[in-house]
Protein backbone atom coordinates (compact mmCIF):
# COMPACT_ATOMS: atom_id res chain seq x y z
CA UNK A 1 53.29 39.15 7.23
CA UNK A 2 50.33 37.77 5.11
CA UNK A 3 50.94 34.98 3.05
CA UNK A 4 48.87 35.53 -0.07
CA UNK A 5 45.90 33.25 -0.04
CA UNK A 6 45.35 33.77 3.06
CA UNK A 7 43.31 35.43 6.44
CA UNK A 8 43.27 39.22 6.47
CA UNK A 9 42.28 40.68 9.82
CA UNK A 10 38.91 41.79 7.96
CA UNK A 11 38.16 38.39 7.91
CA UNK A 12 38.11 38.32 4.17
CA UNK A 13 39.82 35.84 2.18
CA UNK A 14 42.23 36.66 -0.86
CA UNK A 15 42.51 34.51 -3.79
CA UNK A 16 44.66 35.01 -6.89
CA UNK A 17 42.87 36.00 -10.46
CA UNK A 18 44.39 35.56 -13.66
CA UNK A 19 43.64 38.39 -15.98
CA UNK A 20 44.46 39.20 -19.90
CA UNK A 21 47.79 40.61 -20.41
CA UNK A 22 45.15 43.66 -22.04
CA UNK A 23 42.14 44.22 -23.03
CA UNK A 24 40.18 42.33 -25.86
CA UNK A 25 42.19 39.19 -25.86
CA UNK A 26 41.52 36.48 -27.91
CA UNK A 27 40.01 33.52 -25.76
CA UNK A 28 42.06 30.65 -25.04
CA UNK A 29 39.32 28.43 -26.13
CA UNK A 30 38.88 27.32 -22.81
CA UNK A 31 35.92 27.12 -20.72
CA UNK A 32 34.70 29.87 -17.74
CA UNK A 33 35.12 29.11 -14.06
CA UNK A 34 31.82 26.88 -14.65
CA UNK A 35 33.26 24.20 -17.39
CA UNK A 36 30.93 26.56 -19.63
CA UNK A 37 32.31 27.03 -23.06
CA UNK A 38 33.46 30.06 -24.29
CA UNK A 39 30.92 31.06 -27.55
CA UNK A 40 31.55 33.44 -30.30
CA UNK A 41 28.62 35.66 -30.50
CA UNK A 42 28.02 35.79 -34.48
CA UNK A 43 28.57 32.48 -35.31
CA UNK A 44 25.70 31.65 -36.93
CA UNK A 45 25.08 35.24 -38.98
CA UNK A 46 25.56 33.44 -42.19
CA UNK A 47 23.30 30.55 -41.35
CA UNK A 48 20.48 33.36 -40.40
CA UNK A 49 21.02 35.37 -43.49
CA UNK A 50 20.61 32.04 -45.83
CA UNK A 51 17.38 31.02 -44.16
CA UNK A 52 16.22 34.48 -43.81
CA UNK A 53 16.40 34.79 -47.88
CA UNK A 54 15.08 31.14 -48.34
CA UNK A 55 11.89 32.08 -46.36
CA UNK A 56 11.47 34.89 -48.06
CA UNK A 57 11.99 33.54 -51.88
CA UNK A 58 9.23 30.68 -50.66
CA UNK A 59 7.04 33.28 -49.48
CA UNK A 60 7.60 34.94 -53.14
CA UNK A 61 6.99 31.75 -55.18
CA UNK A 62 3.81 30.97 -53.06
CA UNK A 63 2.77 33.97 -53.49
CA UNK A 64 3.27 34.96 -57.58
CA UNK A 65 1.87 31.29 -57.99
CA UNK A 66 -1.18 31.98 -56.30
CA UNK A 67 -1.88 35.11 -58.18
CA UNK A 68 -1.12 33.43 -61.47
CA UNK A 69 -3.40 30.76 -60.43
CA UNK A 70 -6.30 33.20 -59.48
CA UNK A 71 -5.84 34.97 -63.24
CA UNK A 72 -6.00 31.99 -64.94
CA UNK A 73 -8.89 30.68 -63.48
CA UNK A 74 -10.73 34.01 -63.50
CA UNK A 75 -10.01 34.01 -67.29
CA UNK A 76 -11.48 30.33 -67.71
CA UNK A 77 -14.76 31.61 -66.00
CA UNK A 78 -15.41 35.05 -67.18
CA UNK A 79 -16.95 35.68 -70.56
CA UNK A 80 -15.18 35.86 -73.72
CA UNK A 81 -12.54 38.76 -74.00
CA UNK A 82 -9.56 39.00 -75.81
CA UNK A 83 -7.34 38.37 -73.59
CA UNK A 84 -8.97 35.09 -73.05
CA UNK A 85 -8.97 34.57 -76.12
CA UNK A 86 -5.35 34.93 -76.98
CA UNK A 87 -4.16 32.89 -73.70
CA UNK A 88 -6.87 30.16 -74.08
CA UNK A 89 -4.17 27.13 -74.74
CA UNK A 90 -2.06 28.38 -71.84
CA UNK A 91 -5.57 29.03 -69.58
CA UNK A 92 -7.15 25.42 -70.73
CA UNK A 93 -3.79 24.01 -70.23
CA UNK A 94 -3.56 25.24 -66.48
CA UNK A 95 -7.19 24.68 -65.30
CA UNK A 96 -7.80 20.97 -67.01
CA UNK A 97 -8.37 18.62 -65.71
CA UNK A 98 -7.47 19.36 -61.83
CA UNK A 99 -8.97 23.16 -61.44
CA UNK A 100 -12.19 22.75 -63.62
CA UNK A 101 -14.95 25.17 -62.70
CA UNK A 102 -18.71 25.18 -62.95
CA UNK A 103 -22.12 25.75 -61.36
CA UNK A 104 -23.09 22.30 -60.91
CA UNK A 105 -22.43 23.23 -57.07
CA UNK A 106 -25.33 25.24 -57.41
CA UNK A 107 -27.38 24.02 -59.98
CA UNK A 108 -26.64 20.19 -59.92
CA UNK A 109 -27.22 18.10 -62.73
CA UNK A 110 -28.60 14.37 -61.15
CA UNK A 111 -27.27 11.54 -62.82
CA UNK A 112 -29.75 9.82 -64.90
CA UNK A 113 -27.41 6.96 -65.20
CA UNK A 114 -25.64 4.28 -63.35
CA UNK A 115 -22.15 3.62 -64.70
CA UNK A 116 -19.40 1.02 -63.67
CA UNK A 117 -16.36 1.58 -65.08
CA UNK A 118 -13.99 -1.65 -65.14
CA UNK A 119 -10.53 -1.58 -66.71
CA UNK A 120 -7.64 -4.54 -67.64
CA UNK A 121 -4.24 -4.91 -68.22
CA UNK A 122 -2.17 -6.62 -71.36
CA UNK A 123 0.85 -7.45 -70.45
CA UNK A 124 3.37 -8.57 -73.45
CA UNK A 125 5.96 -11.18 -72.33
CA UNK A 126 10.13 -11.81 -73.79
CA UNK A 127 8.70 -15.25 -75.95
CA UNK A 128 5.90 -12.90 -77.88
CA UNK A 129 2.99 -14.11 -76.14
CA UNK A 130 0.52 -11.87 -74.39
CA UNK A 131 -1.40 -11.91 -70.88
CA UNK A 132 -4.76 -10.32 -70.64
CA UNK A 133 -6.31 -9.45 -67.00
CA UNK A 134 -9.76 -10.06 -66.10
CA UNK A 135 -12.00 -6.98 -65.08
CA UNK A 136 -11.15 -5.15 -62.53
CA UNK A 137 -14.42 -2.90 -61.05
CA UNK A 138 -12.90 0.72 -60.33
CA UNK A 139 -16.73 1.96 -59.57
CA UNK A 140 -17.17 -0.77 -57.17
CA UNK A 141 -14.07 0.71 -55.05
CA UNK A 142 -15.05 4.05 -55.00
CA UNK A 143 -18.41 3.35 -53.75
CA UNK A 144 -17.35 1.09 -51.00
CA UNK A 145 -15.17 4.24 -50.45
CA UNK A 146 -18.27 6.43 -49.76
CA UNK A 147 -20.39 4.35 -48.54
CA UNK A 148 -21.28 4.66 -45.01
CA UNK A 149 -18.44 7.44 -44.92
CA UNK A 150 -18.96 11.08 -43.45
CA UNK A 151 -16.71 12.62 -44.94
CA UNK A 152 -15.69 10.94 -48.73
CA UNK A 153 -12.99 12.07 -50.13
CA UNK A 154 -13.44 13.86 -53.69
CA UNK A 155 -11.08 11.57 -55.14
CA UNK A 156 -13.75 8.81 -54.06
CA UNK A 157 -16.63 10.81 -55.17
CA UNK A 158 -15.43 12.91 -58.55
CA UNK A 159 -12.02 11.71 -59.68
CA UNK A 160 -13.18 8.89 -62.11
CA UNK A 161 -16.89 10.24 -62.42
CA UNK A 162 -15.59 13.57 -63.49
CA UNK A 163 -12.99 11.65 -66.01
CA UNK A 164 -15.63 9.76 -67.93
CA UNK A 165 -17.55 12.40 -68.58
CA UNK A 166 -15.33 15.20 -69.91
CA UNK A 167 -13.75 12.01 -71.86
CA UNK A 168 -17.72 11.76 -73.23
CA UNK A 169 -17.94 15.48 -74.20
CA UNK A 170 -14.33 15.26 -76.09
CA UNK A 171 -15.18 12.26 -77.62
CA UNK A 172 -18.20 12.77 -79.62
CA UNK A 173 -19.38 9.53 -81.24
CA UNK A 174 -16.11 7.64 -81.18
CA UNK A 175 -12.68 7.28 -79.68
CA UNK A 176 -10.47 9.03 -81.50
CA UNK A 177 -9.04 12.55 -80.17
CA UNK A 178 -9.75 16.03 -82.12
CA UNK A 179 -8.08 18.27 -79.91
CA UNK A 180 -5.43 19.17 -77.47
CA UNK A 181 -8.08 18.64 -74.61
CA UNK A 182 -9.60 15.76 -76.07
CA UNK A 183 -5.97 13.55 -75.96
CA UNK A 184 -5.68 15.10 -72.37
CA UNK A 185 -8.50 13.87 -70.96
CA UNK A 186 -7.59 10.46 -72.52
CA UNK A 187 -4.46 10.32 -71.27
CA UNK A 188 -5.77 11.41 -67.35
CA UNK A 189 -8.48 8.67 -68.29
CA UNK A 190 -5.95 6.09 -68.81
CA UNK A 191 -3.38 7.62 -66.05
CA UNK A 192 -6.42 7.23 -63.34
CA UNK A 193 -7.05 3.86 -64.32
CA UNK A 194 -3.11 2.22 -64.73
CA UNK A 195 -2.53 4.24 -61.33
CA UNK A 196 -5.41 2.35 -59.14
CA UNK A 197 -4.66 -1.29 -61.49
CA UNK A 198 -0.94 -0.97 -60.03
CA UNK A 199 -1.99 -0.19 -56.79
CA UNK A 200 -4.51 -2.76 -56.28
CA UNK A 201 -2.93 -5.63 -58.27
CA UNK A 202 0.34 -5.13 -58.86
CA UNK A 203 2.02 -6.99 -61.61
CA UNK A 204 3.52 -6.68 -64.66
CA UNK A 205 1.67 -4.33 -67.95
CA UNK A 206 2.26 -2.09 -70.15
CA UNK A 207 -2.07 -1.57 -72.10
CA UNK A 208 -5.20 -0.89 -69.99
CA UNK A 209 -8.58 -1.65 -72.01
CA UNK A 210 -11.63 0.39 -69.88
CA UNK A 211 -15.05 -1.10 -69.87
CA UNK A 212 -17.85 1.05 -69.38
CA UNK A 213 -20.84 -0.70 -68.31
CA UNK A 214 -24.02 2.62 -68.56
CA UNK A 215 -27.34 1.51 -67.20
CA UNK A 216 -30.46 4.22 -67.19
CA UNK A 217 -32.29 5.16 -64.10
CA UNK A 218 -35.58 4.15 -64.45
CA UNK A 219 -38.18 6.73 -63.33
CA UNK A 220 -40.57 6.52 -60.56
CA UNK A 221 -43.63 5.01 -61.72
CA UNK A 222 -46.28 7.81 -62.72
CA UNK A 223 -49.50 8.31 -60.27
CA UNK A 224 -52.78 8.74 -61.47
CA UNK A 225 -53.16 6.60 -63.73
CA UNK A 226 -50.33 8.00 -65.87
CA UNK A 227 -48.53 5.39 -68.76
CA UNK A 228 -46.26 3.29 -66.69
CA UNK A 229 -44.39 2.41 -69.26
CA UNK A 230 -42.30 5.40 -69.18
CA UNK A 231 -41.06 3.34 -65.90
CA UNK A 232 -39.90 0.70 -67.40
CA UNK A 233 -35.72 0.70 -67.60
CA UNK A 234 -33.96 0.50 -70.44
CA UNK A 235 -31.20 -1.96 -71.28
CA UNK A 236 -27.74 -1.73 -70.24
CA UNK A 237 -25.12 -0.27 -72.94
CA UNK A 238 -21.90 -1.76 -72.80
CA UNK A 239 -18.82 0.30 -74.52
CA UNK A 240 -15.30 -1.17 -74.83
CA UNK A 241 -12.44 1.24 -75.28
CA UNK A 242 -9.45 0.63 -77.24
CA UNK A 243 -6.40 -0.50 -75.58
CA UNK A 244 -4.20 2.29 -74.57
CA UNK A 245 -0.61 2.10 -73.86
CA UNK A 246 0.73 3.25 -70.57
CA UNK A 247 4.03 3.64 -68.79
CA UNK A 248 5.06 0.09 -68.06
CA UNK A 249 4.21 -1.09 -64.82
CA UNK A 250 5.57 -3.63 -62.71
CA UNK A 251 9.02 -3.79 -64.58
């Protein structure tokens, strides 16, 4: 007789398989014939479904604020309408300072003026007494910034430069603010400055007092005989700003 396990006379072996009791049999939990373990197709269905609707509300968000951002900004260039008209705080609110728009890309308006722009801190201490900074040049870093650099950055090149002079055309003849946009532009005046004061000094304050130091470009001296007077610079105009109070630093 055969013993089971064993030699057939086909020269075939027999070995002994284990099968369910029937058909679709909960697994064990134990692994395959290769120490592989046994995996539950499906698992995961609820993980897929959640990221499936997360991509797709990001896609949504991205994509309604990209369209309000293209409506706003086509209402802050395009002429006068009603609509423009009704929605200007909201418009102005949304496009200044950060999204401004204008030609000046292509019709530039050359500076006829050097500025340096300087700013300190006041710093208040527990006993009463106060701590004033010296000057700190903010110009002076920006144009080491560019200088000898392919490829500036725009906060080097238009960030404070930009700053000053909406804060100018707010700020007609003194420096108090007459409109929404005219305390904005103070406040991102003030923000720019107590932002690169903390990062390059550190320390404690809670005022920053800006200096602006405005120097005219002198024009190239006239041929022919013309007056050369008119090349002659003018004198530097120095303008102190009040101190401003600013989220306190350093504390």
């Amino acid at each position: 007789m055969e013993k089971p396990g064993g030699a057939v006379p086909g020269g075939v072996e027999t070995v002994d398989v284990d099968e369910p009791d029937r058909v679709g049999a909960e697994p064990t939990g134990q692994g395959d014939g290769g120490g592989k373990p046994l995996v539950f197709q499906g698992a995961s269905k609820p993980s897929l479904i959640l990221l499936k609707a997360g991509v797709r509300a990001t896609v949504v968000v991205c994509l309604a604020t990209a369209l309000v951002h293209v409506l706003l900004v086509f209402l802050h260039v395009a002429p006068p309408n009603p609509l423009s008209r009704q929605y200007g705080r909201q418009v102005n609110a949304w496009v200044f300072p950060l999204f401004e728009q204008n030609w000046r890309l292509f019709a530039p308006d050359p500076e006829s003026v050097n500025r340096q722009i300087s700013a300190r801190t006041l710093h208040t201490a527990r006993d009463g007494s106060t701590q004033v900074s010296g000057w700190f040049d903010l110009t002076a870093v920006d144009n080491s910034a560019v200088k000898h650099n392919v490829f500036p950055s725009h906060t080097a090149q238009n960030m404070l430069r930009r700053a000053w002079s909406s804060y100018l055309e707010t700020h007609v003849g003194d420096d108090r603010p007459r409109s929404q946009r005219a305390l904005m532009m103070q406040q991102y005046l003030t923000n720019i400055a107590a932002d690169r004061l903390a990062a390059r000094r550190g320390g404690t304050f809670e005022s920053v007092q800006l200096r602006v130091i405005t120097v005219p470009i002198a024009a190239p001296a006239a041929a022919n005989g013309a007056n050369p007077a008119a090349a002659v610079p003018k004198p530097a105009d120095t303008r102190y700003l009040p101190w401003w109070k600013v989220d306190s630093y350093g504390n």
